[in-house]
Every structure is written in C-alpha cells, then in structure tokens.
PDB file of N, CA and C in Angstrom:
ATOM      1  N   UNK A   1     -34.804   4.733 -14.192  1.00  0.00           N
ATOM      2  CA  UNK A   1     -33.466   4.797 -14.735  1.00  0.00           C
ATOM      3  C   UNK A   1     -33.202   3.509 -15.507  1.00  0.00           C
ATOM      4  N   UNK A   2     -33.141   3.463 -16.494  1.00  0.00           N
ATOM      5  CA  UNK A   2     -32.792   2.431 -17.632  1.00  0.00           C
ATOM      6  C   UNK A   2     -31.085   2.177 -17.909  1.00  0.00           C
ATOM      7  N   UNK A   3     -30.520   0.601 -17.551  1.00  0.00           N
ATOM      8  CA  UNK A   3     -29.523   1.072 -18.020  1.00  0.00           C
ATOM      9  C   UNK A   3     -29.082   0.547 -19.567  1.00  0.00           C
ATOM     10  N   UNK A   4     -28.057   1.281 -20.086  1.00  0.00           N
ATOM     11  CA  UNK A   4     -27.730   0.700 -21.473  1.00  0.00           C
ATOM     12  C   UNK A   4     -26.516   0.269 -21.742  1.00  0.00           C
ATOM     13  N   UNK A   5     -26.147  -0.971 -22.373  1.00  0.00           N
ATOM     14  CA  UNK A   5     -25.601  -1.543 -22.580  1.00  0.00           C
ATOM     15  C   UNK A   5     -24.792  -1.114 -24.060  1.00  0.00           C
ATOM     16  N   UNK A   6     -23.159  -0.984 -24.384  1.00  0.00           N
ATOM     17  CA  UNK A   6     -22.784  -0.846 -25.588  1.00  0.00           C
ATOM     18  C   UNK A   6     -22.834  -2.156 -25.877  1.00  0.00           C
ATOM     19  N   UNK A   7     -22.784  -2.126 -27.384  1.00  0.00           N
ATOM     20  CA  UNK A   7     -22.341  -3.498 -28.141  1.00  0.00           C
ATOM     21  C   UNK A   7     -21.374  -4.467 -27.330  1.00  0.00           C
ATOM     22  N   UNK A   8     -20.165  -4.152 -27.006  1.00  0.00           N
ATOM     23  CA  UNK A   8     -18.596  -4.511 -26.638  1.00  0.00           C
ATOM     24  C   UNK A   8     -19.302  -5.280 -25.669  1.00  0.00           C
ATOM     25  N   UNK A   9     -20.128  -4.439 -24.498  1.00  0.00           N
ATOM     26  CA  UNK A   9     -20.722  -5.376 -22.870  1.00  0.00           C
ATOM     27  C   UNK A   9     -21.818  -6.077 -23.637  1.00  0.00           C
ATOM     28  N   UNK A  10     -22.582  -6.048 -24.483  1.00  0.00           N
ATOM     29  CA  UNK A  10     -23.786  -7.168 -24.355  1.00  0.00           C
ATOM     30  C   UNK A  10     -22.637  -8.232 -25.155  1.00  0.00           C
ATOM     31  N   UNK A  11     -21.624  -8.278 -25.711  1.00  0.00           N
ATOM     32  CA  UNK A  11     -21.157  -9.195 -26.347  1.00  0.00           C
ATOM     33  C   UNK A  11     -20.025 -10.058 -25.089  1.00  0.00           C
ATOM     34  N   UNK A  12     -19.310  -9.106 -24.168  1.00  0.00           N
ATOM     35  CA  UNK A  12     -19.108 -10.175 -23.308  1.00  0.00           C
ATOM     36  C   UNK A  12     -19.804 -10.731 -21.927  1.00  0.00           C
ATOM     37  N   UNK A  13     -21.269 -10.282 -22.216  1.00  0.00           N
ATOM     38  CA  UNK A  13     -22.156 -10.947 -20.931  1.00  0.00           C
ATOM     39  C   UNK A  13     -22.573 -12.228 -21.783  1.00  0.00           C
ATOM     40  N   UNK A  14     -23.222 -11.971 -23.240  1.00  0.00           N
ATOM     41  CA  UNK A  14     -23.146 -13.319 -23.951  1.00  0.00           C
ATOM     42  C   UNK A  14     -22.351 -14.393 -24.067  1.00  0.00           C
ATOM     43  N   UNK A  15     -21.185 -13.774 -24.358  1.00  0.00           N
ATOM     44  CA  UNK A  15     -19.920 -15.260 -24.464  1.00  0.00           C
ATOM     45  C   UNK A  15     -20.069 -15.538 -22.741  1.00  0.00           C
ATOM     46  N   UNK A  16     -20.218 -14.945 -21.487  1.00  0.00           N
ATOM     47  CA  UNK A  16     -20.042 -15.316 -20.471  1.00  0.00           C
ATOM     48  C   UNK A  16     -20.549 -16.170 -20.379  1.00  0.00           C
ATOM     49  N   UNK A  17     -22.043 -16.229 -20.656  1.00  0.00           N
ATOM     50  CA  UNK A  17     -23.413 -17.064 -20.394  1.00  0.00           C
ATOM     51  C   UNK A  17     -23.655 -18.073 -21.142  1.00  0.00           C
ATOM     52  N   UNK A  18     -22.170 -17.851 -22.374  1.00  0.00           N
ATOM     53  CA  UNK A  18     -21.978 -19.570 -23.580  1.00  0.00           C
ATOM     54  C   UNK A  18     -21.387 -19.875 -22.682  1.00  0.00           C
ATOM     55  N   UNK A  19     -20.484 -19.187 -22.189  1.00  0.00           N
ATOM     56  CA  UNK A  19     -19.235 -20.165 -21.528  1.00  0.00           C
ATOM     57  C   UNK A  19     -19.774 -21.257 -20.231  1.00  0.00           C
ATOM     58  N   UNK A  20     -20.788 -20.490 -19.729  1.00  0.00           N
ATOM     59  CA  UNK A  20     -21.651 -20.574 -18.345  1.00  0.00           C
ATOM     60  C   UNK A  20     -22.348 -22.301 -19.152  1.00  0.00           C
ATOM     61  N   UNK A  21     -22.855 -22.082 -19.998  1.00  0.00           N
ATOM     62  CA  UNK A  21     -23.683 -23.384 -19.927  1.00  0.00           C
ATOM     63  C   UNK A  21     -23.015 -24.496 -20.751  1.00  0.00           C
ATOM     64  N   UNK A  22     -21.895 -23.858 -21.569  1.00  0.00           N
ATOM     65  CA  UNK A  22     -20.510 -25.372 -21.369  1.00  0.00           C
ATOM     66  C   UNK A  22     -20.255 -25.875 -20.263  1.00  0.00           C
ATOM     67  N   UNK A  23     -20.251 -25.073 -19.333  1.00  0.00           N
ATOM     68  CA  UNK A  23     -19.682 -25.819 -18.184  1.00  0.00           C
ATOM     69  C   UNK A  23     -20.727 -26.876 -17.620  1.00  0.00           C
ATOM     70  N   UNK A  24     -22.072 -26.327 -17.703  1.00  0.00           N
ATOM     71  CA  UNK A  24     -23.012 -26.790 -17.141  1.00  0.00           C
ATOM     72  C   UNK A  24     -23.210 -28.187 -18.028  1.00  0.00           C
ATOM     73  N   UNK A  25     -23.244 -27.853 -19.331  1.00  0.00           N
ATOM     74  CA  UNK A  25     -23.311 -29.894 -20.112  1.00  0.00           C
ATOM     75  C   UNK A  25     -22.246 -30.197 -20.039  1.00  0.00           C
ATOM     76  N   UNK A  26     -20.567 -29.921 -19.499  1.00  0.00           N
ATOM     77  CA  UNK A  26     -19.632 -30.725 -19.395  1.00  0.00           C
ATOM     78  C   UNK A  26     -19.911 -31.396 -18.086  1.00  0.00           C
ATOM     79  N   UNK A  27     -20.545 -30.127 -16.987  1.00  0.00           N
ATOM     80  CA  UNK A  27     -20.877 -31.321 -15.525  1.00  0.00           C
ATOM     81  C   UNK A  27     -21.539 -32.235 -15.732  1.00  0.00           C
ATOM     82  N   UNK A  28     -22.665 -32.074 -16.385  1.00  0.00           N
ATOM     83  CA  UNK A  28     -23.587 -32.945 -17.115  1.00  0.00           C
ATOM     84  C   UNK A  28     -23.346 -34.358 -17.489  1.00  0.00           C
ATOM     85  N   UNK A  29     -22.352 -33.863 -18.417  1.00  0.00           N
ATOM     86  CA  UNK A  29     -22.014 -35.233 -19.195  1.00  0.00           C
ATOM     87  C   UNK A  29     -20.788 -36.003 -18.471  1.00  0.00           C
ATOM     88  N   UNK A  30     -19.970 -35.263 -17.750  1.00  0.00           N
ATOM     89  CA  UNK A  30     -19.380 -36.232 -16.943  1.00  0.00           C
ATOM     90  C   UNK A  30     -20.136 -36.626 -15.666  1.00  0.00           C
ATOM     91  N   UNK A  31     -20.774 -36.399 -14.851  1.00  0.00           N
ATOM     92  CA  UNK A  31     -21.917 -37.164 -14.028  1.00  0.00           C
ATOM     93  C   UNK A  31     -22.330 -38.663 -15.012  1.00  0.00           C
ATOM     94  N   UNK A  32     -23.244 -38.158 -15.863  1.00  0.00           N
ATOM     95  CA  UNK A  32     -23.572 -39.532 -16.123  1.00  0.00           C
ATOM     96  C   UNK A  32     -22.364 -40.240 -17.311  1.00  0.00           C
ATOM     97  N   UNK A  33     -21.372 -39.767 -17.479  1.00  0.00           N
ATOM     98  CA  UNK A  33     -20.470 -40.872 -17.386  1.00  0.00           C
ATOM     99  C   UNK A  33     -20.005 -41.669 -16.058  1.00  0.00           C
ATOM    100  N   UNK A  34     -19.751 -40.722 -15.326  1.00  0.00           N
ATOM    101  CA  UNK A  34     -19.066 -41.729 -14.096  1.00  0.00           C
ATOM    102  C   UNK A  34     -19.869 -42.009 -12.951  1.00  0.00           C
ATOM    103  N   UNK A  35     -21.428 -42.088 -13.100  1.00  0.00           N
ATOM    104  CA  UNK A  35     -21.682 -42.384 -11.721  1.00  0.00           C
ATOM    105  C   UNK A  35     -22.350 -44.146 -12.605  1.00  0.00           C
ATOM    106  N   UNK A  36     -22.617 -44.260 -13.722  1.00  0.00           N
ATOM    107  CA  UNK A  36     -22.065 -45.247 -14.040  1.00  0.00           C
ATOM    108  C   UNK A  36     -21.707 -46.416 -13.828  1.00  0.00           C
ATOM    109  N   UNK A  37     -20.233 -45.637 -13.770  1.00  0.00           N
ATOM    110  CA  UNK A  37     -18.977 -46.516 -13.918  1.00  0.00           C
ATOM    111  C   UNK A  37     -18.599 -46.633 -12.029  1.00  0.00           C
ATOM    112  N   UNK A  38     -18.983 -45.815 -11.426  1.00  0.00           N
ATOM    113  CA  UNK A  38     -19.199 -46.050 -10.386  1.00  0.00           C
ATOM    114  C   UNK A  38     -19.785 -47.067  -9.555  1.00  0.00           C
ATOM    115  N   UNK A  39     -21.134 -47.238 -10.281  1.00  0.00           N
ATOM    116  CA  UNK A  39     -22.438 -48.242 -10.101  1.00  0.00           C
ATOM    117  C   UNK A  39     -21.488 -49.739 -10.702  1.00  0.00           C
ATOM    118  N   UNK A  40     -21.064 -49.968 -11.659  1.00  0.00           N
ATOM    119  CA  UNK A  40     -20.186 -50.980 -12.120  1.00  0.00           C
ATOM    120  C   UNK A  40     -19.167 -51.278 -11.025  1.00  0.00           C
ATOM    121  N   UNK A  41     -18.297 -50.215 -10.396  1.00  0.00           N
ATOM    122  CA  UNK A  41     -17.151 -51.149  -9.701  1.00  0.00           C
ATOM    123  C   UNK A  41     -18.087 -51.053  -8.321  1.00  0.00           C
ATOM    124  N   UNK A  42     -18.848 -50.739  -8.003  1.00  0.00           N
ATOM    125  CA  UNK A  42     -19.979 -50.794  -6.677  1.00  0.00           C
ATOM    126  C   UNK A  42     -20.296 -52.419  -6.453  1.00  0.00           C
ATOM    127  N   UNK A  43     -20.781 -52.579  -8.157  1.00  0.00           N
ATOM    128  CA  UNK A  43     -21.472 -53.925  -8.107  1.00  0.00           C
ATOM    129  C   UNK A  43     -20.440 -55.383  -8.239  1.00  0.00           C
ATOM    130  N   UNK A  44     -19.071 -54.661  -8.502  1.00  0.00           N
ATOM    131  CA  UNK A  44     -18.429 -55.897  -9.037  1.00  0.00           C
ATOM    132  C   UNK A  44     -17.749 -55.851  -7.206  1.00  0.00           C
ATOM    133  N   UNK A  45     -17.310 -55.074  -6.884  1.00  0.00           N
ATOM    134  CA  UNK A  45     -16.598 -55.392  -5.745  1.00  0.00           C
ATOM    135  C   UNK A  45     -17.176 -55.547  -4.209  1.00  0.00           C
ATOM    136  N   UNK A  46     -18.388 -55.124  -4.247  1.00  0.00           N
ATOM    137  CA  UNK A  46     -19.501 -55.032  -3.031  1.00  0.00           C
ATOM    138  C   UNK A  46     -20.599 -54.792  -3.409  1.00  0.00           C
ATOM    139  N   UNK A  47     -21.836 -56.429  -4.060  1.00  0.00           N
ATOM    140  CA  UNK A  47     -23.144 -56.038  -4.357  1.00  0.00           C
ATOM    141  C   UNK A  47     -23.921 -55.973  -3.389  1.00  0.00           C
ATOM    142  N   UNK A  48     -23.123 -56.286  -1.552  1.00  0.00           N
ATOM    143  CA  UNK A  48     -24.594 -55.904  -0.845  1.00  0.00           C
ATOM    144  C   UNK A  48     -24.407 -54.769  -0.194  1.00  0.00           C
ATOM    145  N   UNK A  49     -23.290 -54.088  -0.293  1.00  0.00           N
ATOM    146  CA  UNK A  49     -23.486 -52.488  -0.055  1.00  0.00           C
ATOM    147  C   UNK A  49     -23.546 -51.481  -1.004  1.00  0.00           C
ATOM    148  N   UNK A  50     -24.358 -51.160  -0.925  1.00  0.00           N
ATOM    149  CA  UNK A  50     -25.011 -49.518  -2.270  1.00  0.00           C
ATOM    150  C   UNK A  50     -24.396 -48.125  -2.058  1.00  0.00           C
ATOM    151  N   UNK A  51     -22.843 -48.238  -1.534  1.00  0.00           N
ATOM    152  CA  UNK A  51     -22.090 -47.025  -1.669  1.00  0.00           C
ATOM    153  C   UNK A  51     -22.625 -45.904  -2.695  1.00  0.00           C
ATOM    154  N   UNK A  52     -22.685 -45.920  -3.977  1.00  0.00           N
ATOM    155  CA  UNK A  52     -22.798 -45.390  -5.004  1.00  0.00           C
ATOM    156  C   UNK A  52     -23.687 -44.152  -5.171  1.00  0.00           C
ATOM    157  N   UNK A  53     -24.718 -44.650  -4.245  1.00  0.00           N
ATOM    158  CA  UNK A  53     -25.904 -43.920  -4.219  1.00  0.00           C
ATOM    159  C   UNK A  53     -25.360 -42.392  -3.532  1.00  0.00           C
ATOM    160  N   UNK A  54     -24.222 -42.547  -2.616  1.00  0.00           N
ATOM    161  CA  UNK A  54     -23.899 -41.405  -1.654  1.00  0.00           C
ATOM    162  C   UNK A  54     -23.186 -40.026  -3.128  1.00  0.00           C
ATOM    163  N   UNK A  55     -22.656 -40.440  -3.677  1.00  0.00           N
ATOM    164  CA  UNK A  55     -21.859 -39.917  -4.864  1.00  0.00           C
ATOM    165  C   UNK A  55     -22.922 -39.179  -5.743  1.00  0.00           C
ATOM    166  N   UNK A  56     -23.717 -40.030  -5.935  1.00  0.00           N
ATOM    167  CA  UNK A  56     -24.740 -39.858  -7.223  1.00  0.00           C
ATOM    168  C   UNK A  56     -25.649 -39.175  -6.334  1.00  0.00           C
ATOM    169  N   UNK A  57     -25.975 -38.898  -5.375  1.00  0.00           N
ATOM    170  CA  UNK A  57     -27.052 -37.944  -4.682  1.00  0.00           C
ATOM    171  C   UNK A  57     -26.292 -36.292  -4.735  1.00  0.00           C
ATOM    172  N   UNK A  58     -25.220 -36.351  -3.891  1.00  0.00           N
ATOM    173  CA  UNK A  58     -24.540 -35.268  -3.831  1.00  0.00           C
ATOM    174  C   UNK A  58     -24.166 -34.318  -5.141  1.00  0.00           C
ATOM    175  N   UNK A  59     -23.280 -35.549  -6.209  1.00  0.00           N
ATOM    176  CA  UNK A  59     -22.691 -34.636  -7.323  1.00  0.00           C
ATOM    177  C   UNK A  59     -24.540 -34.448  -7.988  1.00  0.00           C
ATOM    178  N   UNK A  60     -25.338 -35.094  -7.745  1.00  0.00           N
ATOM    179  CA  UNK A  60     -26.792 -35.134  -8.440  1.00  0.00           C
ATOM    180  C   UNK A  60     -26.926 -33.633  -7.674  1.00  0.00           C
ATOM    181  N   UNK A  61     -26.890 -33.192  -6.862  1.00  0.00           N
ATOM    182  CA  UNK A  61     -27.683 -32.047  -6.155  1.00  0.00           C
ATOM    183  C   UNK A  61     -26.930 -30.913  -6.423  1.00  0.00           C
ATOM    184  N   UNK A  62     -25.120 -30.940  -6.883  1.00  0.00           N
ATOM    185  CA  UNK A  62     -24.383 -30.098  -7.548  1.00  0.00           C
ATOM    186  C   UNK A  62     -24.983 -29.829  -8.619  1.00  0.00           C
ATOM    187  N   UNK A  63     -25.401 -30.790  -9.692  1.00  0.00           N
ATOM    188  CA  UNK A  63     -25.532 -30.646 -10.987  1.00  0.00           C
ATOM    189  C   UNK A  63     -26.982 -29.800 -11.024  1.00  0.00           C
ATOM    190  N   UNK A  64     -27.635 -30.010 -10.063  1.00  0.00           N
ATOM    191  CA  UNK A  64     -29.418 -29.421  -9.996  1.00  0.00           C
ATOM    192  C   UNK A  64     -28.709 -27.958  -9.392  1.00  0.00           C
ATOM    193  N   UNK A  65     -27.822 -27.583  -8.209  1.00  0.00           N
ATOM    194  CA  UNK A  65     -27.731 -26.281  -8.689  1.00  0.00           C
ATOM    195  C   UNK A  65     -26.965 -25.473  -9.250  1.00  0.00           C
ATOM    196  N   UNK A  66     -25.923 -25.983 -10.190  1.00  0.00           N
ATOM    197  CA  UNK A  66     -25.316 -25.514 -11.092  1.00  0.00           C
ATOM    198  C   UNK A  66     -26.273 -25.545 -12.429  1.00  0.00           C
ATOM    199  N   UNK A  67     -27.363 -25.925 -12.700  1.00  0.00           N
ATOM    200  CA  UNK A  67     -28.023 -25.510 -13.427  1.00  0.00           C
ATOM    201  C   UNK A  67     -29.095 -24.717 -13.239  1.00  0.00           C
ATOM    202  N   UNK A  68     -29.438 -24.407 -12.108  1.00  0.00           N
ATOM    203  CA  UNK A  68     -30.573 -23.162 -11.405  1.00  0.00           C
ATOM    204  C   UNK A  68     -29.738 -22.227 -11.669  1.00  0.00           C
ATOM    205  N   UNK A  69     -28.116 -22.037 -11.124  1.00  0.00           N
ATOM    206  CA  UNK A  69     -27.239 -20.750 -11.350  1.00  0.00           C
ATOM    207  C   UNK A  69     -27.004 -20.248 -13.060  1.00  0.00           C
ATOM    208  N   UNK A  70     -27.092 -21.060 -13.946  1.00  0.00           N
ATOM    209  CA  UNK A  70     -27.122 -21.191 -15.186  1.00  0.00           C
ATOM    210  C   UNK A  70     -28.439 -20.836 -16.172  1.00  0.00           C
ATOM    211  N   UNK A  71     -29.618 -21.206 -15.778  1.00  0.00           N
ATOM    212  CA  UNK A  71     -30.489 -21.554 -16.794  1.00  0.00           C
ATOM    213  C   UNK A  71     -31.385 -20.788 -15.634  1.00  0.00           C
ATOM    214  N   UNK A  72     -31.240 -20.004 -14.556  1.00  0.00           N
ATOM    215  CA  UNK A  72     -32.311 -19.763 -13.235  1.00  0.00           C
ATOM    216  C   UNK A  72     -32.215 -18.436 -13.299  1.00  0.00           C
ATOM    217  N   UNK A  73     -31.671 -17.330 -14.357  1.00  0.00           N
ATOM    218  CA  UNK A  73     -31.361 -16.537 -13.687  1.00  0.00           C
ATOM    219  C   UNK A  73     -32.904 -15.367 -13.698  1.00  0.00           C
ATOM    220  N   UNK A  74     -33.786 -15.661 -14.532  1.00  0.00           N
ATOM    221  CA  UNK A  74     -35.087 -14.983 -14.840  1.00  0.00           C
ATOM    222  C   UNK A  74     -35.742 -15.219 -13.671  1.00  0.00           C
ATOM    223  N   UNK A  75     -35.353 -16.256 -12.852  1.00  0.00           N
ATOM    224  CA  UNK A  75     -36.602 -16.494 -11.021  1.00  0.00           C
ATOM    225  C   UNK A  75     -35.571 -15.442 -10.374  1.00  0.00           C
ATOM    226  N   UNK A  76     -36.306 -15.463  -9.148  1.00  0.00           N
ATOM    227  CA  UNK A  76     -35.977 -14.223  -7.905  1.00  0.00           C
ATOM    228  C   UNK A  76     -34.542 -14.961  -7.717  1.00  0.00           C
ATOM    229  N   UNK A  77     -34.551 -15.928  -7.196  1.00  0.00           N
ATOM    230  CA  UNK A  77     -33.243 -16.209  -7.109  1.00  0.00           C
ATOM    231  C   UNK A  77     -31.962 -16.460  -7.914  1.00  0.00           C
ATOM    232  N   UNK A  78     -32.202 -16.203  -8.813  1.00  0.00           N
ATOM    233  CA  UNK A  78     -31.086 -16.204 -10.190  1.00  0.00           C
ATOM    234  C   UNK A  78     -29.857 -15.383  -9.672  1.00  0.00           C
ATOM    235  N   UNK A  79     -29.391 -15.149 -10.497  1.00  0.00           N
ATOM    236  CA  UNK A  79     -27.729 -13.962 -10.557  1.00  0.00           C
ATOM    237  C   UNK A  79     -28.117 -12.763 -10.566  1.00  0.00           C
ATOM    238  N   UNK A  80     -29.763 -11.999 -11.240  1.00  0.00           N
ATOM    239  CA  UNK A  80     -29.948 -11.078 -11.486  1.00  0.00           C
ATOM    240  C   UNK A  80     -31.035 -10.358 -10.286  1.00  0.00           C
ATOM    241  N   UNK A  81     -31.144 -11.074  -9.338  1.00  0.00           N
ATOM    242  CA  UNK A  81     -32.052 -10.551  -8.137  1.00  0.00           C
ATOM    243  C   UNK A  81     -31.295 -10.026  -7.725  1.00  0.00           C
ATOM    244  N   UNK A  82     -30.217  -9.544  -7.859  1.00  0.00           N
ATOM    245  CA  UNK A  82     -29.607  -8.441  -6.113  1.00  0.00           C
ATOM    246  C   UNK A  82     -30.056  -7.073  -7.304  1.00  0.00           C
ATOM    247  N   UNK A  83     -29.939  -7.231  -8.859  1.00  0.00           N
ATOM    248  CA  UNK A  83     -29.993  -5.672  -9.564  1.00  0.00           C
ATOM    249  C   UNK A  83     -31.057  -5.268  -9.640  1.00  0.00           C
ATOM    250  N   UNK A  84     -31.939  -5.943 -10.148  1.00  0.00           N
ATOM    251  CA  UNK A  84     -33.739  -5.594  -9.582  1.00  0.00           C
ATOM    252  C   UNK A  84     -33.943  -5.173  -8.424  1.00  0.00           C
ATOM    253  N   UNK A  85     -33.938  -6.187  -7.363  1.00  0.00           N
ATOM    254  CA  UNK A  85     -33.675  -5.733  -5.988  1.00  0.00           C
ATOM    255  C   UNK A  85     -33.359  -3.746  -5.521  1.00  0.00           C
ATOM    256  N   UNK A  86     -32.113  -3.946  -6.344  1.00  0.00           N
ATOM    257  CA  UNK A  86     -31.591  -2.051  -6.318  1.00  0.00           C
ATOM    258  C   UNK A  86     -32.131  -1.498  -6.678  1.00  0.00           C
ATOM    259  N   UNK A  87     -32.945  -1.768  -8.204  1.00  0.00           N
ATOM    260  CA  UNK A  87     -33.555  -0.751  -8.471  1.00  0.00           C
ATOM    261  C   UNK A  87     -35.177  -0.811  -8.773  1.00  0.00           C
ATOM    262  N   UNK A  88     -35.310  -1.353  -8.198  1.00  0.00           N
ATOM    263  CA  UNK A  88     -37.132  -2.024  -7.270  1.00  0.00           C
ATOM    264  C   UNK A  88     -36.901  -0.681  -6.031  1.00  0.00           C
ATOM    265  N   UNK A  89     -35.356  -0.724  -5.187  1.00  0.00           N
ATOM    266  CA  UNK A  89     -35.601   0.226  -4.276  1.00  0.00           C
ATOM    267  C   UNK A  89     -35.538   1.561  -4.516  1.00  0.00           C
ATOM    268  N   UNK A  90     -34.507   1.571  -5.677  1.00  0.00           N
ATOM    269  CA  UNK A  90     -34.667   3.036  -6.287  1.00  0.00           C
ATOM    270  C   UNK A  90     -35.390   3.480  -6.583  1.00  0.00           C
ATOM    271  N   UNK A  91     -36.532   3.041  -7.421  1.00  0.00           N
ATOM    272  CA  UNK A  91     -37.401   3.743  -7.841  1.00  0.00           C
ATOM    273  C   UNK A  91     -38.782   4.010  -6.691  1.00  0.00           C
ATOM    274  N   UNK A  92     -38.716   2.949  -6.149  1.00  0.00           N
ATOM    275  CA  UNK A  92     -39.029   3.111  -4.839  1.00  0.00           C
ATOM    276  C   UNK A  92     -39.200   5.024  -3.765  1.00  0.00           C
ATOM    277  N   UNK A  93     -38.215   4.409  -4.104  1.00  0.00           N
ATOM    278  CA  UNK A  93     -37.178   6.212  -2.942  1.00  0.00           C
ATOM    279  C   UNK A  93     -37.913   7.675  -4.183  1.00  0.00           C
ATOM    280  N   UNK A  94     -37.758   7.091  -5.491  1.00  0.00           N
ATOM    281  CA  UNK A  94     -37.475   8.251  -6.169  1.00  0.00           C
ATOM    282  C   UNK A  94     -39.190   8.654  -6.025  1.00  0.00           C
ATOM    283  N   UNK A  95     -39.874   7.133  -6.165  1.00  0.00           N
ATOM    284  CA  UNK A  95     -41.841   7.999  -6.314  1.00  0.00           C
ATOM    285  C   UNK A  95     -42.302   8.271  -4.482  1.00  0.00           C
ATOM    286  N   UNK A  96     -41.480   8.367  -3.681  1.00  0.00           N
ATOM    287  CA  UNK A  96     -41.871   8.690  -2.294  1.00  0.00           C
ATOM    288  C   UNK A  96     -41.958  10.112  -2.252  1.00  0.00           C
ATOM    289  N   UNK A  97     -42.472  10.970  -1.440  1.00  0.00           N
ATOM    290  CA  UNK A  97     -42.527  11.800  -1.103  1.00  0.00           C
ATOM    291  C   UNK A  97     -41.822  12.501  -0.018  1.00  0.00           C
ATOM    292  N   UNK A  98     -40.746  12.426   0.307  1.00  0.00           N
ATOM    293  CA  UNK A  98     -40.126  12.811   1.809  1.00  0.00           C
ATOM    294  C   UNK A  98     -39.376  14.197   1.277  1.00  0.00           C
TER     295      UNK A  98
END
C-alpha cells in the first residue's frame, strides 16, 4: 500500500521541516553565543570554580538531540520509525497465510 501525497500536504510537511531546522540553527547559534559569555562571567567572578561546564554539557546534549530529531529522521529512530514500523507490519499480515 503506497501512500500519496497531494501537492497542498507535501508543501506543508516541507515548510514544517524549514521551520524545524530554523529552530535547530537558532538553538545553535544562541548556545554558542551564550555559553561564551557564560565562560566570561565564570572567569571574571570565580576562576577556581568551572561552573560553566554544567550549562554547556546539558544545553550541549539538548542541542545534539534537537538535531537527531531534525536532521535524524532517515535512522530507525527519527520521526518516521513508528510509519514504517506500521507498515513493515502490514505488509507483513497481508504476505502471511492465515
């Protein structure tokens, strides 16, 4: 079973998936603006404790999977594994014999 898409839906899964990876270089680009500027008031107000690092690991591990959810979706785990998944089982059911 193939499904098909009109014009109207492949045009708003596209703008979805522009919109999807604005978001992803705005996280982007504000990370490495402010972890930064972070690292700056780290160093001016406490250089022998390395707070900074706690910030920049975490929003760092946001930004790694907000871009797997973005740019990931062709691996098993992407957005598009639960629809394969369905119809991996469908067709499944349909070449069985019962």
């Amino acid at each position: 079973m193939k499904t098909y898409f009109t014009e109207e839906d492949k045009y708003i899964r596209a703008k979805k998936k522009v919109d999807n990876i604005k978001g992803f270089y705005a996280n982007l680009l504000a990370y490495c603006l402010v972890i930064p500027f972070l690292f700056f008031i780290n160093y001016m107000t406490s250089p022998g404790v390395w707070w900074f690092y706690w910030p920049m690991i975490g929003w760092g591990i946001g930004v790694c999977f907000h871009a797997f959810g973005v740019f990931g979706n062709n691996l098993i785990f992407g957005k598009d594994w639960e629809q394969r998944k369905i119809q991996e089982i469908m067709d499944e059911d349909k070449n069985s014999k019962f």
